[in-house]
N, C-alpha and C. Protein backbone atom coordinates (compact mmCIF):
# COMPACT_ATOMS: atom_id res chain seq x y z
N UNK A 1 -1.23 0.69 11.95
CA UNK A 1 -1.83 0.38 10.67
C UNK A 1 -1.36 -1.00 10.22
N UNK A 2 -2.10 -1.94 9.65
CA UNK A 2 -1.82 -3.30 8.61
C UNK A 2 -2.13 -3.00 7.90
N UNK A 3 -1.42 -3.66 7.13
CA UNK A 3 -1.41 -4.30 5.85
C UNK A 3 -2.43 -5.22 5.42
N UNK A 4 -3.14 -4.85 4.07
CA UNK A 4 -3.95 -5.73 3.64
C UNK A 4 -2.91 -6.94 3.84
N UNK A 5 -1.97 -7.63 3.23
CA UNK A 5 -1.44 -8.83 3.60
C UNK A 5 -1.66 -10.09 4.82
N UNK A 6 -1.07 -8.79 5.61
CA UNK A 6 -1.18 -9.46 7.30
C UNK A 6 -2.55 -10.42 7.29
N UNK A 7 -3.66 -9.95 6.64
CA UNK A 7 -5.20 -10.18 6.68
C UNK A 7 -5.31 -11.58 5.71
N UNK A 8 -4.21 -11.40 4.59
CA UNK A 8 -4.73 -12.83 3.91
C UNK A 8 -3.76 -13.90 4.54
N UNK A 9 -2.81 -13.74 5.36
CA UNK A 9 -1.84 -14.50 6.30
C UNK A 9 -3.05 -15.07 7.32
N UNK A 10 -3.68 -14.10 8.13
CA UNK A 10 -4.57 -14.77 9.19
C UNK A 10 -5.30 -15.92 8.58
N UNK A 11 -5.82 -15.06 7.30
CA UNK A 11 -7.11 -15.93 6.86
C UNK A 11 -6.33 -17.51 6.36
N UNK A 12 -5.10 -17.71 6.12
CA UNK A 12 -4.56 -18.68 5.76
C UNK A 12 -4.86 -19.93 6.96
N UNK A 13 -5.06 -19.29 8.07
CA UNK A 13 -4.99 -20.60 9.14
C UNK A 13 -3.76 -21.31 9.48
N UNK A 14 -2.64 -20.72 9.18
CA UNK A 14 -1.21 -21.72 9.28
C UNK A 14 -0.51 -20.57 10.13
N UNK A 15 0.53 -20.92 10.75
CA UNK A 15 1.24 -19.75 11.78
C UNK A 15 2.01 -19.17 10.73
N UNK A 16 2.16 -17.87 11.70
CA UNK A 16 2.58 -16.61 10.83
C UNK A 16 4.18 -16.74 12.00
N UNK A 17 5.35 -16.34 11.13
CA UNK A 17 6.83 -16.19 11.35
C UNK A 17 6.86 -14.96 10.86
N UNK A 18 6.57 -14.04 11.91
CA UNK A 18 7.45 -12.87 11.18
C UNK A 18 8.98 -12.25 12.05
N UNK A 19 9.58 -11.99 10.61
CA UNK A 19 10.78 -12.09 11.60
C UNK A 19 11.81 -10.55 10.68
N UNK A 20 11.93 -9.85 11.85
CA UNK A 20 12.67 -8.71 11.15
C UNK A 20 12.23 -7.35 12.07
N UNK A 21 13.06 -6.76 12.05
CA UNK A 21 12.42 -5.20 12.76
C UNK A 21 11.82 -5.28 14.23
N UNK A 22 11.31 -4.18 14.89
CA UNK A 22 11.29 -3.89 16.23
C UNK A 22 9.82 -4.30 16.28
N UNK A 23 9.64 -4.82 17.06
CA UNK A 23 7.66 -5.27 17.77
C UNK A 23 7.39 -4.16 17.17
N UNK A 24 5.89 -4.53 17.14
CA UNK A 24 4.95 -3.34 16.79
C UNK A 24 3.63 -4.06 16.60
N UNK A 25 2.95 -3.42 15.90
CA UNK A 25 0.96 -3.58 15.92
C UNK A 25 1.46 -4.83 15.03
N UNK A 26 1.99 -5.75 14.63
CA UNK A 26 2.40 -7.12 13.49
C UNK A 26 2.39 -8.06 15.31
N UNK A 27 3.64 -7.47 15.66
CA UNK A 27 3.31 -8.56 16.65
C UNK A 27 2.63 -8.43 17.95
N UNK A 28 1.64 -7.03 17.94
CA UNK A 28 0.54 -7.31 18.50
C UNK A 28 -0.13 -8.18 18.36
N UNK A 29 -0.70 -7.73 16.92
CA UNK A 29 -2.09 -8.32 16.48
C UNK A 29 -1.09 -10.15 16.80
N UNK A 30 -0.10 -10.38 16.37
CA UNK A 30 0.04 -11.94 16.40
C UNK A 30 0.28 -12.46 17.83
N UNK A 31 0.63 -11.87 18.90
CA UNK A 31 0.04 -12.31 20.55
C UNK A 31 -1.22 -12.27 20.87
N UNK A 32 -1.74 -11.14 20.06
CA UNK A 32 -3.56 -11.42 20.46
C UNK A 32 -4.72 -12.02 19.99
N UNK A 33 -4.23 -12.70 18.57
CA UNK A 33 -5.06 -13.79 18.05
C UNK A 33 -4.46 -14.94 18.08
N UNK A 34 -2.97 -15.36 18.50
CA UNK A 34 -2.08 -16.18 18.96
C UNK A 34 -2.21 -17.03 17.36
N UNK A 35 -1.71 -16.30 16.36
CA UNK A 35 -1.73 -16.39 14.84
C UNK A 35 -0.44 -16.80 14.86
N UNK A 36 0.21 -16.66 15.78
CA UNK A 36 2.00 -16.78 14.79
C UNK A 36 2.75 -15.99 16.29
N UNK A 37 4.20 -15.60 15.65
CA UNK A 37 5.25 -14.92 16.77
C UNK A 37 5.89 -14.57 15.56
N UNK A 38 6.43 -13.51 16.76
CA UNK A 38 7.33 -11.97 15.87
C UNK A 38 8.72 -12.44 16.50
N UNK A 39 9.93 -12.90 16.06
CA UNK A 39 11.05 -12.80 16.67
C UNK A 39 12.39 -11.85 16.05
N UNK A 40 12.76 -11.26 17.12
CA UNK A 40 13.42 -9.86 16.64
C UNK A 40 14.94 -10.10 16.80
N UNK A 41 15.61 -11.71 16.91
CA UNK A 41 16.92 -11.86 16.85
C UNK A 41 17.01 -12.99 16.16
N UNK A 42 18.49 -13.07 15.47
CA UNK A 42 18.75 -14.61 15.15
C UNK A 42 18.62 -15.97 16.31
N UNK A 43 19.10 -15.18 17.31
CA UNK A 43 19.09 -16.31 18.39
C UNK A 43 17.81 -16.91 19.01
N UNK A 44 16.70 -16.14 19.08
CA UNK A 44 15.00 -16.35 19.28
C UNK A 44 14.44 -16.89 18.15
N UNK A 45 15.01 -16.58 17.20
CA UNK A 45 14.20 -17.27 15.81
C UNK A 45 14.87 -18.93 15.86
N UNK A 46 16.13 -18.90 15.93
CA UNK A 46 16.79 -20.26 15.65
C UNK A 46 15.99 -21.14 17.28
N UNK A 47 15.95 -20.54 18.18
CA UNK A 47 15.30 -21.19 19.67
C UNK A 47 13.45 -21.88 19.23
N UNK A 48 13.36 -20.37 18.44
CA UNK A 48 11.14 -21.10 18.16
C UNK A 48 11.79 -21.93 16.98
N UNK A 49 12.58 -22.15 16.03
CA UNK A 49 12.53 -23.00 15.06
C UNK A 49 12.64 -24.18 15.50
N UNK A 50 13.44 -24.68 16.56
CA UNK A 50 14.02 -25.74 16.94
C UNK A 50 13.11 -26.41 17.72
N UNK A 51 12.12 -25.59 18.96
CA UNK A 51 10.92 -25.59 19.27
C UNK A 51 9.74 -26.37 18.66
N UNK A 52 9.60 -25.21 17.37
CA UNK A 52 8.60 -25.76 16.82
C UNK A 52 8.78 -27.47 16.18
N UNK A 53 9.68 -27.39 15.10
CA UNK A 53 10.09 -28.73 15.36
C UNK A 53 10.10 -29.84 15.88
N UNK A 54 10.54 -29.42 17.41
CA UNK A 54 10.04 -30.94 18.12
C UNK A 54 8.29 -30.76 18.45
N UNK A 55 7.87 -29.52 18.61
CA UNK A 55 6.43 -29.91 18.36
C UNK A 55 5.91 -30.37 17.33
N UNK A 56 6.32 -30.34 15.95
CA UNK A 56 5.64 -31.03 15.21
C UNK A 56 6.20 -32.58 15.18
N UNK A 57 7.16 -33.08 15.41
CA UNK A 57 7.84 -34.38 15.60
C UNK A 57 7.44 -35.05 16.45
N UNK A 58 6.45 -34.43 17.61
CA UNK A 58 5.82 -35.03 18.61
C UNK A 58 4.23 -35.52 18.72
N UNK A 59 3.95 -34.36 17.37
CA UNK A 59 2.48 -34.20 17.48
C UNK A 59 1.86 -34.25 16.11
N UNK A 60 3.06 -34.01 15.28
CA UNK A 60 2.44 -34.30 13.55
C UNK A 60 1.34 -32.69 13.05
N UNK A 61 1.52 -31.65 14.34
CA UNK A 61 1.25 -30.12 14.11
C UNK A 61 1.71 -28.85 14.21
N UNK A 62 1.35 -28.12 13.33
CA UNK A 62 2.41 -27.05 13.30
C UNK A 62 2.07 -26.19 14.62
N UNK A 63 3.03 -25.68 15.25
CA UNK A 63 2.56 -24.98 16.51
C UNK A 63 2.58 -23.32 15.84
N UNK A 64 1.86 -22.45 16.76
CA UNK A 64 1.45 -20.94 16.38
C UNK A 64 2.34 -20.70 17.37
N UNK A 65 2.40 -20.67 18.82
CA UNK A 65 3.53 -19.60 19.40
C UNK A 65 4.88 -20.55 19.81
């Protein structure tokens, strides 16, 4: 089940960070419309932050995965 939320996040067009709790249909749905990433440790979240970062420092865009 989602959340009405999840739905006005997509519709936003900007990547979705969700970060907390065990995978599930959140970070389904966000591998299969490649909307965003689900990271389920401090150490994976601090790795895509640092990530994303130099993608936008490289490219002037926010990256989704």
């Amino acid at each position: 089940m989602h959340t009405g939320k999840v739905f006005e996040y997509l519709g936003s067009k900007r990547p979705i960070l969700a970060v907390a709790g065990a995978p599930g249909v959140i970070a389904e749905l966000l591998d299969e419309t490649k909307a965003g990433i689900h990271v389920g440790s401090e150490a994976r979240l601090r790795e895509y932050l640092i990530e994303a970062y130099a993608d936008f420092a490289a490219t002037g865009t926010s990256p989704t995965r």
